[in-house]
N, C-alpha and C. Protein backbone atom coordinates (compact mmCIF):
# COMPACT_ATOMS: atom_id res chain seq x y z
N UNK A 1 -4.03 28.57 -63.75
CA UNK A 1 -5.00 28.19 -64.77
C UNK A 1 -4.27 27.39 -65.86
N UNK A 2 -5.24 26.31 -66.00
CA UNK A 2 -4.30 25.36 -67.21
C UNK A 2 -5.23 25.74 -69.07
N UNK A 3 -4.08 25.88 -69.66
CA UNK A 3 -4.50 26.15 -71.36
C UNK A 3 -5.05 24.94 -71.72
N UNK A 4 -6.41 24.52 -72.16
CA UNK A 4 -6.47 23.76 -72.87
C UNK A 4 -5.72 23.98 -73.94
N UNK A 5 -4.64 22.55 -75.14
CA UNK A 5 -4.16 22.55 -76.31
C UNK A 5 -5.49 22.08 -77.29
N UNK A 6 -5.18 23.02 -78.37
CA UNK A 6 -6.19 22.22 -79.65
C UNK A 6 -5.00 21.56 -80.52
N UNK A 7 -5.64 20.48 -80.53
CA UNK A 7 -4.36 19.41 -81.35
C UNK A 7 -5.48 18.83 -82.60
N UNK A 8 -4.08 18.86 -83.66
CA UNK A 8 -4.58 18.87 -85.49
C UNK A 8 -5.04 17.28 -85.16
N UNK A 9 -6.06 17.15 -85.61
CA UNK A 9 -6.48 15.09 -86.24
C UNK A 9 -5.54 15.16 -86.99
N UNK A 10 -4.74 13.85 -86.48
CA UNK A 10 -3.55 13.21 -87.93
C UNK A 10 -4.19 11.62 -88.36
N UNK A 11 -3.40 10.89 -89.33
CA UNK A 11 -3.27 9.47 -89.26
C UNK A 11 -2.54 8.83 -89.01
N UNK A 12 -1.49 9.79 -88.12
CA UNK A 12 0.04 9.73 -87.92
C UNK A 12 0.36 8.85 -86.33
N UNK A 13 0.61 7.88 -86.42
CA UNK A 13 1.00 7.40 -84.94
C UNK A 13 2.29 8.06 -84.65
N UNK A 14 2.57 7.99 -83.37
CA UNK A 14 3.78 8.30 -82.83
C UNK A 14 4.94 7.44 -82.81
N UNK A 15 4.89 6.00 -83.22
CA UNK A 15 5.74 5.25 -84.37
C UNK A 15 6.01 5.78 -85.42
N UNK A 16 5.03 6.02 -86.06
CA UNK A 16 4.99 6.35 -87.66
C UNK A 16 6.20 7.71 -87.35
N UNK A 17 5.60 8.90 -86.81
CA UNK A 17 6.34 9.87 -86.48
C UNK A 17 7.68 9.41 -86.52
N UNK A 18 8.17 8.40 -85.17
CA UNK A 18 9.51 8.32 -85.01
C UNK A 18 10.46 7.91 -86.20
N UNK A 19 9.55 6.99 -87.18
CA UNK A 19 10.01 6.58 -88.36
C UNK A 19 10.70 7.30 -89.25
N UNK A 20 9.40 8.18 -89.29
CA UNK A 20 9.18 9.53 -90.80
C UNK A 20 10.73 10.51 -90.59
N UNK A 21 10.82 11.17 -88.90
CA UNK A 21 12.13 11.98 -88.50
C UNK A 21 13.10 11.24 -88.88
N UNK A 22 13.47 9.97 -88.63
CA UNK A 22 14.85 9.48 -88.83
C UNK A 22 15.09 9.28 -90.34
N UNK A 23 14.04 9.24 -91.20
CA UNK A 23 14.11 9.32 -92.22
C UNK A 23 15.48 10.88 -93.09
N UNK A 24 15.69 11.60 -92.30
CA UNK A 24 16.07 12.78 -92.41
C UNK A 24 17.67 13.12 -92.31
N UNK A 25 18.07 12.50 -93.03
CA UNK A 25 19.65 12.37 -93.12
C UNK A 25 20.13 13.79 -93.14
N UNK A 26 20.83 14.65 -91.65
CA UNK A 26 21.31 15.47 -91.43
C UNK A 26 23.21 15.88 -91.75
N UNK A 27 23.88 14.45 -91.88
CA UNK A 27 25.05 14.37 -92.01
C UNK A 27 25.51 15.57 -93.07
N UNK A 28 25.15 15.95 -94.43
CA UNK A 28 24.96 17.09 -95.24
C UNK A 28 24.59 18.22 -95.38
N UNK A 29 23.96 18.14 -93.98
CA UNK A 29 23.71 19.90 -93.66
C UNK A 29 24.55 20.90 -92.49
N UNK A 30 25.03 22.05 -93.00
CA UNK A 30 26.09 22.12 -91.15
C UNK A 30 25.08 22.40 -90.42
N UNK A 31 26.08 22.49 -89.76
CA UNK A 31 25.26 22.43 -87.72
C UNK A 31 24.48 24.35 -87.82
N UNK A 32 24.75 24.67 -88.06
CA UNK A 32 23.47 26.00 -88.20
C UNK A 32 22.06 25.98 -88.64
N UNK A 33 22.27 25.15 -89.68
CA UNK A 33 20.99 25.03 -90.04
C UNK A 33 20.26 23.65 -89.81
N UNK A 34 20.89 22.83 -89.40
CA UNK A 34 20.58 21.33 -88.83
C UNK A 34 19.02 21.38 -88.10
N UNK A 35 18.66 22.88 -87.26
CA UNK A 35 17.38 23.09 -87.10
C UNK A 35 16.49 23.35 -87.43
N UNK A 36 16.53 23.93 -88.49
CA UNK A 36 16.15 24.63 -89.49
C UNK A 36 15.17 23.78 -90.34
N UNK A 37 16.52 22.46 -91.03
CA UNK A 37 15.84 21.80 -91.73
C UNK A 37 14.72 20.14 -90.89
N UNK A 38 15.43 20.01 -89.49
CA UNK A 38 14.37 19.29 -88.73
C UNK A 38 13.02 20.01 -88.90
N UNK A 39 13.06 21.25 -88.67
CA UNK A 39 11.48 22.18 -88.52
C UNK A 39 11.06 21.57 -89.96
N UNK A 40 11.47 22.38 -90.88
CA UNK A 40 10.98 21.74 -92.62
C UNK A 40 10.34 20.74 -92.72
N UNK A 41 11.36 19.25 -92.24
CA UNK A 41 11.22 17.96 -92.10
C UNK A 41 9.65 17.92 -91.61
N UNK A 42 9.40 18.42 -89.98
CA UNK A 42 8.34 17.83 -89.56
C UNK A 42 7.05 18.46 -90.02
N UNK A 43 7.71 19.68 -90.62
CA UNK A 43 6.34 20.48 -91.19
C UNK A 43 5.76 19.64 -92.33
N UNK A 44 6.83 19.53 -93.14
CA UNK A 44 6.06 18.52 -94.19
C UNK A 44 5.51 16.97 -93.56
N UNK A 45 5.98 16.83 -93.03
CA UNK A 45 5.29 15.34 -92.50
C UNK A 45 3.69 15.39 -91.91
N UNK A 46 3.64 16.63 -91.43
CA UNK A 46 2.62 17.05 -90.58
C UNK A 46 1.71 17.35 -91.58
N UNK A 47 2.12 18.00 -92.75
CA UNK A 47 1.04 18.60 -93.85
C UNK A 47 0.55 17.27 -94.74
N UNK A 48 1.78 16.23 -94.86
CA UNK A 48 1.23 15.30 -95.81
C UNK A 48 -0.10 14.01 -94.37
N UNK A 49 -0.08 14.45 -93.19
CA UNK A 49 -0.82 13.29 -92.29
C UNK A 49 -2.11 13.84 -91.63
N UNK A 50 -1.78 15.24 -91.99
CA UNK A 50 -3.20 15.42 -91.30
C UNK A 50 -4.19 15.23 -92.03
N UNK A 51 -5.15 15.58 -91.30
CA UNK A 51 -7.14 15.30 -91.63
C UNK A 51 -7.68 16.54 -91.68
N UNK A 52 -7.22 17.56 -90.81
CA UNK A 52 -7.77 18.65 -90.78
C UNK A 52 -7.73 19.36 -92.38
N UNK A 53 -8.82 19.83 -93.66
CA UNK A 53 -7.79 20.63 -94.67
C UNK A 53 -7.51 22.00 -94.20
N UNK A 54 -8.11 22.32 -93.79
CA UNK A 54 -7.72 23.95 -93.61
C UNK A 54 -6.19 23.55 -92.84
N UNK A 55 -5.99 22.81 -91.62
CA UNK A 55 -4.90 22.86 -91.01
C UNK A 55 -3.36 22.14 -92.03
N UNK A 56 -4.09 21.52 -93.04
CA UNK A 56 -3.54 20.80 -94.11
C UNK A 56 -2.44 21.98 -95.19
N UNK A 57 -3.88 23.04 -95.27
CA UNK A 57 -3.48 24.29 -96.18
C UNK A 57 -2.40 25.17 -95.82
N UNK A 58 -2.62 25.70 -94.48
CA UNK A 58 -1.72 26.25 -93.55
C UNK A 58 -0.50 25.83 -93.42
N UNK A 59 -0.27 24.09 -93.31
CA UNK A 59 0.95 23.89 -93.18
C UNK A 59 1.94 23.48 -93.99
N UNK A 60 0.75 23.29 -95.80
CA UNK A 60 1.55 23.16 -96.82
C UNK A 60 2.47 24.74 -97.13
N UNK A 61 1.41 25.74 -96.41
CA UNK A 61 1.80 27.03 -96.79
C UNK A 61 3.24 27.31 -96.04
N UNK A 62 2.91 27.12 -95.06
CA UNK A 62 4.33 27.17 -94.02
C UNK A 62 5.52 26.53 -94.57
N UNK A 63 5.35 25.59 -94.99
CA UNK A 63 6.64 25.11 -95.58
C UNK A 63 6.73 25.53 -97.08
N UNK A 64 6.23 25.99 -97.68
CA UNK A 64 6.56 27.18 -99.07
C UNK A 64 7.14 27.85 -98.65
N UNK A 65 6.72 28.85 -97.58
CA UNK A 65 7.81 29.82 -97.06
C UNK A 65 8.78 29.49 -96.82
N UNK A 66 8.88 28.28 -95.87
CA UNK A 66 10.29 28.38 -95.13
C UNK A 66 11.33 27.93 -96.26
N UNK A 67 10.58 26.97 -97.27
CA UNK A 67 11.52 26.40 -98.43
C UNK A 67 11.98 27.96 -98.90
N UNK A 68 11.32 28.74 -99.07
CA UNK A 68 11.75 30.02 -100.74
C UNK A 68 11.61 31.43 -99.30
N UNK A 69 12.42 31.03 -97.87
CA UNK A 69 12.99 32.21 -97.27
C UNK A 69 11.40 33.05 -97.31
N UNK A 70 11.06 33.51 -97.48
CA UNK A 70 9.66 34.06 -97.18
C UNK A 70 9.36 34.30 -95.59
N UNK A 71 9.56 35.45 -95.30
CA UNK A 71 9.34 35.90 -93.95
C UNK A 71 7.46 36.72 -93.47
């Protein structure tokens, strides 16, 4: 059986995307958290492009947490 995905409306092309990530100068962070702050990165990108607000709210929220450790 296949999952349908529900995917957020963005205004975000998948250019734009590739753009926005490289934007993200990792050289300053060590390699432990180098993932850490990619996740951050795309969360905020994702919160400032979508259409959805509720999905908008959620993912401004998500990245409050992850900024101020909040489990």
């Amino acid at each position: 059986m296949i999952k349908k995905k529900k995917y957020i409306p963005s205004s975000l092309t998948p250019v734009e995307l590739g753009k926005a990530m490289k934007q993200l100068d990792l050289t300053s962070i060590p390699p432990a958290n180098r993932g850490k702050a990619i996740r951050e990165h795309l969360t905020k990108i994702m919160a400032d492009t979508v259409t959805d607000p509720e999905a908008k709210q959620k993912l401004r929220y998500a990245d409050f947490r992850n900024k101020h450790n909040f489990q």
